[in-house]
Each structure stands twice: as C-alpha cells, then as structure tokens.
N, C-alpha and C. Protein backbone atom coordinates (compact mmCIF):
# COMPACT_ATOMS: atom_id res chain seq x y z
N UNK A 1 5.08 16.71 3.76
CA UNK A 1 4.36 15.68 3.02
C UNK A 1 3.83 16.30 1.73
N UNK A 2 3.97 15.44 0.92
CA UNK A 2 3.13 15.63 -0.48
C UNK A 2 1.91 16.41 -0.39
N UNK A 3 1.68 17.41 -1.03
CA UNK A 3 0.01 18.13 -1.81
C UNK A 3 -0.92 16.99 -2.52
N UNK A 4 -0.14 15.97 -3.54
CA UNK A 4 -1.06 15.63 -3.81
C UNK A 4 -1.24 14.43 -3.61
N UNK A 5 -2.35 13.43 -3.70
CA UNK A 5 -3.01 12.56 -3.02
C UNK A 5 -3.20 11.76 -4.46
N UNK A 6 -3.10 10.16 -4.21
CA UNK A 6 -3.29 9.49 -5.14
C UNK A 6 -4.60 8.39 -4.54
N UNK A 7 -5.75 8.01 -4.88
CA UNK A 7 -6.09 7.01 -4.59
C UNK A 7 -5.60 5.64 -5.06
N UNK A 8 -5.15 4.40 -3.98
CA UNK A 8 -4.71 3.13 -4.90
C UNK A 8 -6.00 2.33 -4.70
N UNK A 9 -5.94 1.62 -5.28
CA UNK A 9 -7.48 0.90 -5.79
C UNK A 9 -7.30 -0.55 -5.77
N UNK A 10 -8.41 -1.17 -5.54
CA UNK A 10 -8.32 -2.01 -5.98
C UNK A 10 -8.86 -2.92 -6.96
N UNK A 11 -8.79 -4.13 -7.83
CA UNK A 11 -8.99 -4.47 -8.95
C UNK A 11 -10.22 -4.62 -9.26
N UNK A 12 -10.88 -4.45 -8.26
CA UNK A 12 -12.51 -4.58 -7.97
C UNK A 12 -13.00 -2.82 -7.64
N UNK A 13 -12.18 -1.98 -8.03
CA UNK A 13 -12.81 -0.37 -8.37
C UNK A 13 -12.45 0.61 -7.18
N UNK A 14 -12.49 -0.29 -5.87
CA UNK A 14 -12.37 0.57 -4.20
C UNK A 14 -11.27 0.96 -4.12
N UNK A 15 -11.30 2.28 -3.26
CA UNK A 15 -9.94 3.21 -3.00
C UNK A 15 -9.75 1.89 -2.04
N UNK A 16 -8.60 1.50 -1.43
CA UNK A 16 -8.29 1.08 -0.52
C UNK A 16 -7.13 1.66 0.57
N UNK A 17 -6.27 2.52 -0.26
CA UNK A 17 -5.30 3.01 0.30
C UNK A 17 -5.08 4.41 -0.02
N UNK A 18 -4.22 5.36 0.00
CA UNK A 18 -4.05 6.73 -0.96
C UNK A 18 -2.66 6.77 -0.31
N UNK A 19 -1.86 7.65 -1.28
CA UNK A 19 -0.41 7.79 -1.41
C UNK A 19 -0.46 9.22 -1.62
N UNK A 20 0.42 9.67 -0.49
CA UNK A 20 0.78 10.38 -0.23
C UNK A 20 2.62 10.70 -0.48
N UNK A 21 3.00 10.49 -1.69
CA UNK A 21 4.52 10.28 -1.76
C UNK A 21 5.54 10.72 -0.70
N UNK A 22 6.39 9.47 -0.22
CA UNK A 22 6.24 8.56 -0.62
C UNK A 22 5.67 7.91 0.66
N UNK A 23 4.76 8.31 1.30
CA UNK A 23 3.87 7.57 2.52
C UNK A 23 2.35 7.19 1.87
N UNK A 24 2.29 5.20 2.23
CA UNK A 24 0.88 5.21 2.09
C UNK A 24 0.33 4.97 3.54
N UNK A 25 -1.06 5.58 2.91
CA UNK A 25 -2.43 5.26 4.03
C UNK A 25 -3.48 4.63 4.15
N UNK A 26 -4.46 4.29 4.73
CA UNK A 26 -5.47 3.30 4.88
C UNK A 26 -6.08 4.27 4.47
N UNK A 27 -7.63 3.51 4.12
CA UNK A 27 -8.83 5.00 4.29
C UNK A 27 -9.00 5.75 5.08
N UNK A 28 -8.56 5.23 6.52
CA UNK A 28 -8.41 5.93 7.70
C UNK A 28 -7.96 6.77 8.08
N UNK A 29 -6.60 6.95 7.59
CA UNK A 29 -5.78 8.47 7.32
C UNK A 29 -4.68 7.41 8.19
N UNK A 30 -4.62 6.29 8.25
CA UNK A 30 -3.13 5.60 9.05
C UNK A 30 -1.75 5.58 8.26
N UNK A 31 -1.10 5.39 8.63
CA UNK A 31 0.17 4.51 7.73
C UNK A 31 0.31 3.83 7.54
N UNK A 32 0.58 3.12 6.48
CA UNK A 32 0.93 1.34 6.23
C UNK A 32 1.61 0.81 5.44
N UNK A 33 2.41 2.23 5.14
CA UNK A 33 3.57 1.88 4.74
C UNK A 33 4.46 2.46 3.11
N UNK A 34 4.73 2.51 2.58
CA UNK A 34 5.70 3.59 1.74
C UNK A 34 6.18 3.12 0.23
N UNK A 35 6.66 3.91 -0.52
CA UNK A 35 7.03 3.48 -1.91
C UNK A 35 8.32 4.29 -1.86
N UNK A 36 8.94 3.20 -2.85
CA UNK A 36 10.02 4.04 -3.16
C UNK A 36 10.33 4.20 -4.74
N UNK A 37 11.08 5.32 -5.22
CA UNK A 37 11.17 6.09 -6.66
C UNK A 37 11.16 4.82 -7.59
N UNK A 38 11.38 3.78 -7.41
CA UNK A 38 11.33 2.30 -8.14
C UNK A 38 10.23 1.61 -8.03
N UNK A 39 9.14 2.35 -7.56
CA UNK A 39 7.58 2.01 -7.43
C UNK A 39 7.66 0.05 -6.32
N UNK A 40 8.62 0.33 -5.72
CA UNK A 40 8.23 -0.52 -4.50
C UNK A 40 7.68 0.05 -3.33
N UNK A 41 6.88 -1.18 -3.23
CA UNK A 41 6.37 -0.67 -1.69
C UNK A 41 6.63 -1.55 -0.57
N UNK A 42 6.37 -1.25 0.36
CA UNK A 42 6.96 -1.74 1.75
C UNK A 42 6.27 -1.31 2.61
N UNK A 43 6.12 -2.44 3.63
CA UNK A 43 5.49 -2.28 4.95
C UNK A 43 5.96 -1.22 5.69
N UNK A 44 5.34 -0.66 7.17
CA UNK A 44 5.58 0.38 7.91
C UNK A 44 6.90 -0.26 8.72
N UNK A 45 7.47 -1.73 8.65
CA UNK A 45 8.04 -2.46 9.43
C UNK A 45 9.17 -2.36 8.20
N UNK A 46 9.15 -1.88 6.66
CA UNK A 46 10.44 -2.14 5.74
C UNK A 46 10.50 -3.52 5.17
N UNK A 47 8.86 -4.14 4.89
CA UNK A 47 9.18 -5.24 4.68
C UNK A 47 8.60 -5.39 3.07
N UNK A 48 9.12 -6.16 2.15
CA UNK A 48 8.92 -5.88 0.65
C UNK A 48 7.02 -6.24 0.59
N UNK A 49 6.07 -5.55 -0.24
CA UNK A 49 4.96 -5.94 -0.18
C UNK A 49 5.11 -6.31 -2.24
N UNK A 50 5.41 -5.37 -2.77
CA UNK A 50 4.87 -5.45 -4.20
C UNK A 50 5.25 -4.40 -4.93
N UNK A 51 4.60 -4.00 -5.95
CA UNK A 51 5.32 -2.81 -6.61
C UNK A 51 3.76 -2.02 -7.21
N UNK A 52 4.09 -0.86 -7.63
CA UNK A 52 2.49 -0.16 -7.69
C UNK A 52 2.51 -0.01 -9.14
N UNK A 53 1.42 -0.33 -9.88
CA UNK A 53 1.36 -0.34 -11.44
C UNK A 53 0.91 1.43 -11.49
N UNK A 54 0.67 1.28 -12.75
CA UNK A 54 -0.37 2.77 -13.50
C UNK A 54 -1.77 2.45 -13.08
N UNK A 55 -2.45 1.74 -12.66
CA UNK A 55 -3.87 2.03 -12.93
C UNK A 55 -3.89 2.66 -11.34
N UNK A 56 -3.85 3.05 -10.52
CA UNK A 56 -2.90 2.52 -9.91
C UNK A 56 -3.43 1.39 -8.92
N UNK A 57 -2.13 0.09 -8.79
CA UNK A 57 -2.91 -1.03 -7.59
C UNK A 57 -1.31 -1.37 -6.97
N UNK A 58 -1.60 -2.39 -6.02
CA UNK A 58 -0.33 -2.83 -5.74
C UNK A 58 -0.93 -4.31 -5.84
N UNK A 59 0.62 -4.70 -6.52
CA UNK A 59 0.71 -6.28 -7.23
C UNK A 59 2.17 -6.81 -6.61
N UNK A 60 1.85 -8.34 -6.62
CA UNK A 60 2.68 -9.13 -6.57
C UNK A 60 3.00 -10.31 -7.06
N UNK A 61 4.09 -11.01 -7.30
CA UNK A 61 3.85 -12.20 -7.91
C UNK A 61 3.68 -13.07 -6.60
N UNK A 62 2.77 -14.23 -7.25
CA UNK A 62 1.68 -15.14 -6.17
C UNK A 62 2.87 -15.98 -5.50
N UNK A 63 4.06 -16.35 -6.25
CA UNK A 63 5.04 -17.32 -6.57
C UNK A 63 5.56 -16.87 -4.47
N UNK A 64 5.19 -15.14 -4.25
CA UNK A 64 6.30 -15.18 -2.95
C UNK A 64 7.39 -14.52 -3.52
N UNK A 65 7.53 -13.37 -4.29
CA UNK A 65 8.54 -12.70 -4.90
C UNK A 65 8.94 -11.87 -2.98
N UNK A 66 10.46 -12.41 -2.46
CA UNK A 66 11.10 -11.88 -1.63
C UNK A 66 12.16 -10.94 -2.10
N UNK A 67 11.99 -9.60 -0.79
CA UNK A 67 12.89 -8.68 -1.20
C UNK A 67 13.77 -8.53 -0.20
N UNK A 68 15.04 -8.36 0.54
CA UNK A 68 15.37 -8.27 1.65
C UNK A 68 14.75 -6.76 2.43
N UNK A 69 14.32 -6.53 3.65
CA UNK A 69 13.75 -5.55 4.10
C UNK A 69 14.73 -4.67 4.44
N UNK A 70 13.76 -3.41 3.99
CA UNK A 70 14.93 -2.03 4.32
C UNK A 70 14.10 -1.54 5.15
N UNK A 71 15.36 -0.31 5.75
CA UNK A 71 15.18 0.40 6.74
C UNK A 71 14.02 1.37 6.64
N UNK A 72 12.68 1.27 7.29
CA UNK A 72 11.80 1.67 7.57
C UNK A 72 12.06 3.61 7.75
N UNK A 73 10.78 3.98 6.77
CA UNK A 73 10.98 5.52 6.99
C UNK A 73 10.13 6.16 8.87
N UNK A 74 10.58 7.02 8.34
CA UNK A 74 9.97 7.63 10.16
C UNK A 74 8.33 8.07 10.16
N UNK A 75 7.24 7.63 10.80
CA UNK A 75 6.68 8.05 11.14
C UNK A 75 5.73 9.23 10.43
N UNK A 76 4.97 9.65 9.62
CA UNK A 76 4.15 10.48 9.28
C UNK A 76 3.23 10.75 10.03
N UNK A 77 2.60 11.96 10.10
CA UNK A 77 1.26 12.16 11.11
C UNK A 77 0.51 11.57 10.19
N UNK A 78 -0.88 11.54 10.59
CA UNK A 78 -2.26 11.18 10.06
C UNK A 78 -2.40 11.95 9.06
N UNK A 79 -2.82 11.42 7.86
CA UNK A 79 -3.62 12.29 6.56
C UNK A 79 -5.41 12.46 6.51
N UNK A 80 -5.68 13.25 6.17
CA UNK A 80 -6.90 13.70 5.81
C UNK A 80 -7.07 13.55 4.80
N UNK A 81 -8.07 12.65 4.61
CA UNK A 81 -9.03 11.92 3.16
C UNK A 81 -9.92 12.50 3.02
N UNK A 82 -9.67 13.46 1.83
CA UNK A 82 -11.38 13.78 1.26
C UNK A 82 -12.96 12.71 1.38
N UNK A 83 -13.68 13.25 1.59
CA UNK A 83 -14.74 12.30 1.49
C UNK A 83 -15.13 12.12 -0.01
N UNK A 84 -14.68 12.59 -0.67
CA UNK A 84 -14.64 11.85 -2.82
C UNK A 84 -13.45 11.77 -2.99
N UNK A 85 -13.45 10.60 -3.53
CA UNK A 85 -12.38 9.64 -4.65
C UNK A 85 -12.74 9.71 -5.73
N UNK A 86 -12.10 10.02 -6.83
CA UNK A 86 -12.16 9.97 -7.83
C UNK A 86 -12.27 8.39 -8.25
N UNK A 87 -13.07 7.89 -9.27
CA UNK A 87 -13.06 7.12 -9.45
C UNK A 87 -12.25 6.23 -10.80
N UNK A 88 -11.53 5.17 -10.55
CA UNK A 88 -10.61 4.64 -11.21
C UNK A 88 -10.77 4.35 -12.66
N UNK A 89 -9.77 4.58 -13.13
CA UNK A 89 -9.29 4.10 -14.33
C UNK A 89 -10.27 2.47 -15.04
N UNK A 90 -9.70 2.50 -16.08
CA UNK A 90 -10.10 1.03 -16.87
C UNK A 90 -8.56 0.47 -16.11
N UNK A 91 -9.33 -0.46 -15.29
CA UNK A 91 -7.80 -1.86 -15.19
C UNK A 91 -7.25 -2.71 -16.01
N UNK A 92 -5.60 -2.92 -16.46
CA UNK A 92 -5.40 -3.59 -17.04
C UNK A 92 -5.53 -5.51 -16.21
N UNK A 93 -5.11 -5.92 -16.85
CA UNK A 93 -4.99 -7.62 -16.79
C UNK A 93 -3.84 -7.57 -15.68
N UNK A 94 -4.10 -8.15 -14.40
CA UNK A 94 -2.78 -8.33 -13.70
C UNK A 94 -2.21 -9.44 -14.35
N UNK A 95 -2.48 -10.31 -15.44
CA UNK A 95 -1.23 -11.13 -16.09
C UNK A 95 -1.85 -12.93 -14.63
N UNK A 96 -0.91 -13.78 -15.64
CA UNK A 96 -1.11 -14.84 -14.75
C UNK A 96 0.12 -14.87 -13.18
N UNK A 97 0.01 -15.53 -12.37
CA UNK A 97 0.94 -15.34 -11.44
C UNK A 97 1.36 -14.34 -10.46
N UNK A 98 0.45 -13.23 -11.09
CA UNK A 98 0.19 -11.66 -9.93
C UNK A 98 -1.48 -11.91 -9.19
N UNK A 99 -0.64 -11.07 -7.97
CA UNK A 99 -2.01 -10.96 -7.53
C UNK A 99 -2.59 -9.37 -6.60
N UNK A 100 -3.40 -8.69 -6.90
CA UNK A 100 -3.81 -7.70 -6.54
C UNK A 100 -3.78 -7.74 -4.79
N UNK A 101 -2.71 -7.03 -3.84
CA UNK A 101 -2.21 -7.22 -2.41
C UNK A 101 -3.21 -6.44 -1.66
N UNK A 102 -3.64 -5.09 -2.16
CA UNK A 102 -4.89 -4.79 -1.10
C UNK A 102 -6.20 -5.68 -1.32
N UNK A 103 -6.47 -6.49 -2.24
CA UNK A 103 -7.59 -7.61 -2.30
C UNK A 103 -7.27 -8.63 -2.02
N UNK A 104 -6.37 -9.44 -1.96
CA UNK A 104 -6.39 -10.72 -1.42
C UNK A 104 -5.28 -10.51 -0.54
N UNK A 105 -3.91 -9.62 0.03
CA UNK A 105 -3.44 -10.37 1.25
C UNK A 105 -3.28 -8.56 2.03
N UNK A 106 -4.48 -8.18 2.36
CA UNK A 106 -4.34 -6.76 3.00
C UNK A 106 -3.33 -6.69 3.96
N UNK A 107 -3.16 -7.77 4.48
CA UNK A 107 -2.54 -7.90 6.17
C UNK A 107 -1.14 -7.37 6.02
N UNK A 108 -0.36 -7.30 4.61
CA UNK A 108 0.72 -7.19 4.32
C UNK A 108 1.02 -5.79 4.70
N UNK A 109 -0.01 -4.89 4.46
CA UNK A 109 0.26 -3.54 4.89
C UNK A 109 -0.45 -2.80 6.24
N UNK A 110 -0.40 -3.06 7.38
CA UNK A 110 -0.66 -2.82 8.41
C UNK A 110 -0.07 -1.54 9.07
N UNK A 111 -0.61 -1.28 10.24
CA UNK A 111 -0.41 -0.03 10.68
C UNK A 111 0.70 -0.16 11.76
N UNK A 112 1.66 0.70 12.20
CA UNK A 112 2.63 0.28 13.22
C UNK A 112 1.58 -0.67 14.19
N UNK A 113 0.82 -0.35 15.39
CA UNK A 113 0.62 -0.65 15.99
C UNK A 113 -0.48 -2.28 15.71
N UNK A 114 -0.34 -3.02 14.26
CA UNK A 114 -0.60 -4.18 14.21
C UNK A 114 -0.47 -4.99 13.25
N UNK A 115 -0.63 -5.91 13.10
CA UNK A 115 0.06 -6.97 12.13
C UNK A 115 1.13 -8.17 13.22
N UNK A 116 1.82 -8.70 12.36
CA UNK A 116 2.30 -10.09 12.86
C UNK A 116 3.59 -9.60 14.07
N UNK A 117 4.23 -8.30 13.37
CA UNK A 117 5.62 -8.26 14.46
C UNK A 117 5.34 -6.98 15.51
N UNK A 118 3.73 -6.82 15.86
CA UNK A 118 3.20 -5.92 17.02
C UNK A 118 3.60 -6.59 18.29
N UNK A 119 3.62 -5.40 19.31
CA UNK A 119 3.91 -6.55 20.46
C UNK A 119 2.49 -6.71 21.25
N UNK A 120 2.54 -8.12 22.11
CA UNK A 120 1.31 -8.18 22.41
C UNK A 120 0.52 -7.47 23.56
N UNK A 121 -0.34 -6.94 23.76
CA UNK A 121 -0.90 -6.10 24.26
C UNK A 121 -1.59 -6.65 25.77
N UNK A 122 -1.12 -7.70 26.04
CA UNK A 122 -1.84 -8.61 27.41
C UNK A 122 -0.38 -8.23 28.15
C-alpha cells in the first residue's frame, strides 16, 4: 500500500475519507472503496460512485451519471489515520448539476460488510 495518505474532504471542510492509492477509507481505517488512474472511483462492490477533483472531493453529476461496474480490487487491511488532518484547500464551485457524494449520498461508499448488496445478517 501507498506511504502517502491523502485526506478527501468534504465541501463543508471534513476529512471524510483518505486515499490511500489506489484504496479509499473511512475515518475509521475501513475500505470503501478505490480509484482508478482516470480519477474514478468505485465502490468496494466495483460499482461507479464519481470521480475525485483537486481540492480533493468526490463529485457526481446529480442527473445519475451510470458507469457499468468493474471488477472489484481485493481486499486491503485496515489503515491507520493519524489523529491530524491537514486542513483543506480553498474549494472550487462544484458547478450546477454536481453534487459533493461524501455529503449528500455517503451510502454510495460503504464497507464490504454493508450497504444495499450485504447479505442479511438474521
């Protein structure tokens, strides 16, 4: 795994995630899922979430921009999060029709063990 550690943020200033190229994580040190050299990202399941700007955030268009899902990478152990984040950049304008994915639809990036295609636990 990567040395270095990116915090992704969100448009409202909070680390929400950190990237670990090309594995992301929760604050928690989980997985939830990955980027690829074309600054897409994708669920832990390979499912399209958005793409990651410079400041850095992950965006999408609101419209439901579908990607067909790829094959899911393997498994990372747990990362270790410093207890300081550097704190973010000046944000640009996500533009009309984007919308900032760790602030309004978090659920998109979930951890293997939850979200919509977990199995149920009863």
């Amino acid at each position: 795994m990567a040395n270095t550690i990116i915090p992704i943020f969100t448009s409202s200033g909070d680390a929400e995630a950190f990237l670990a190229f090309p594995y992301l994580f929760n604050s928690a040190g989980e997985w939830i899922g990955f980027i690829t050299a074309q600054r897409e990202v994708y669920s832990v399941l390979g499912n399209y979430v958005g793409t990651i700007t410079n400041d850095p955030r992950i965006v999408r268009r609101r419209s439901g921009e579908n990607k067909s899902p790829v094959k899911p990478l393997q498994a990372p152990g747990r990362l270790r999060i410093a207890g300081n984040t550097a704190l973010p950049k000046m944000m640009s304008d996500l533009g009309p029709g984007n919308i900032d994915v760790l602030q309004e639809e978090p659920e998109r990036l979930h951890t293997l063990d939850h979200g919509e295609m977990s199995k149920d636990m009863d």
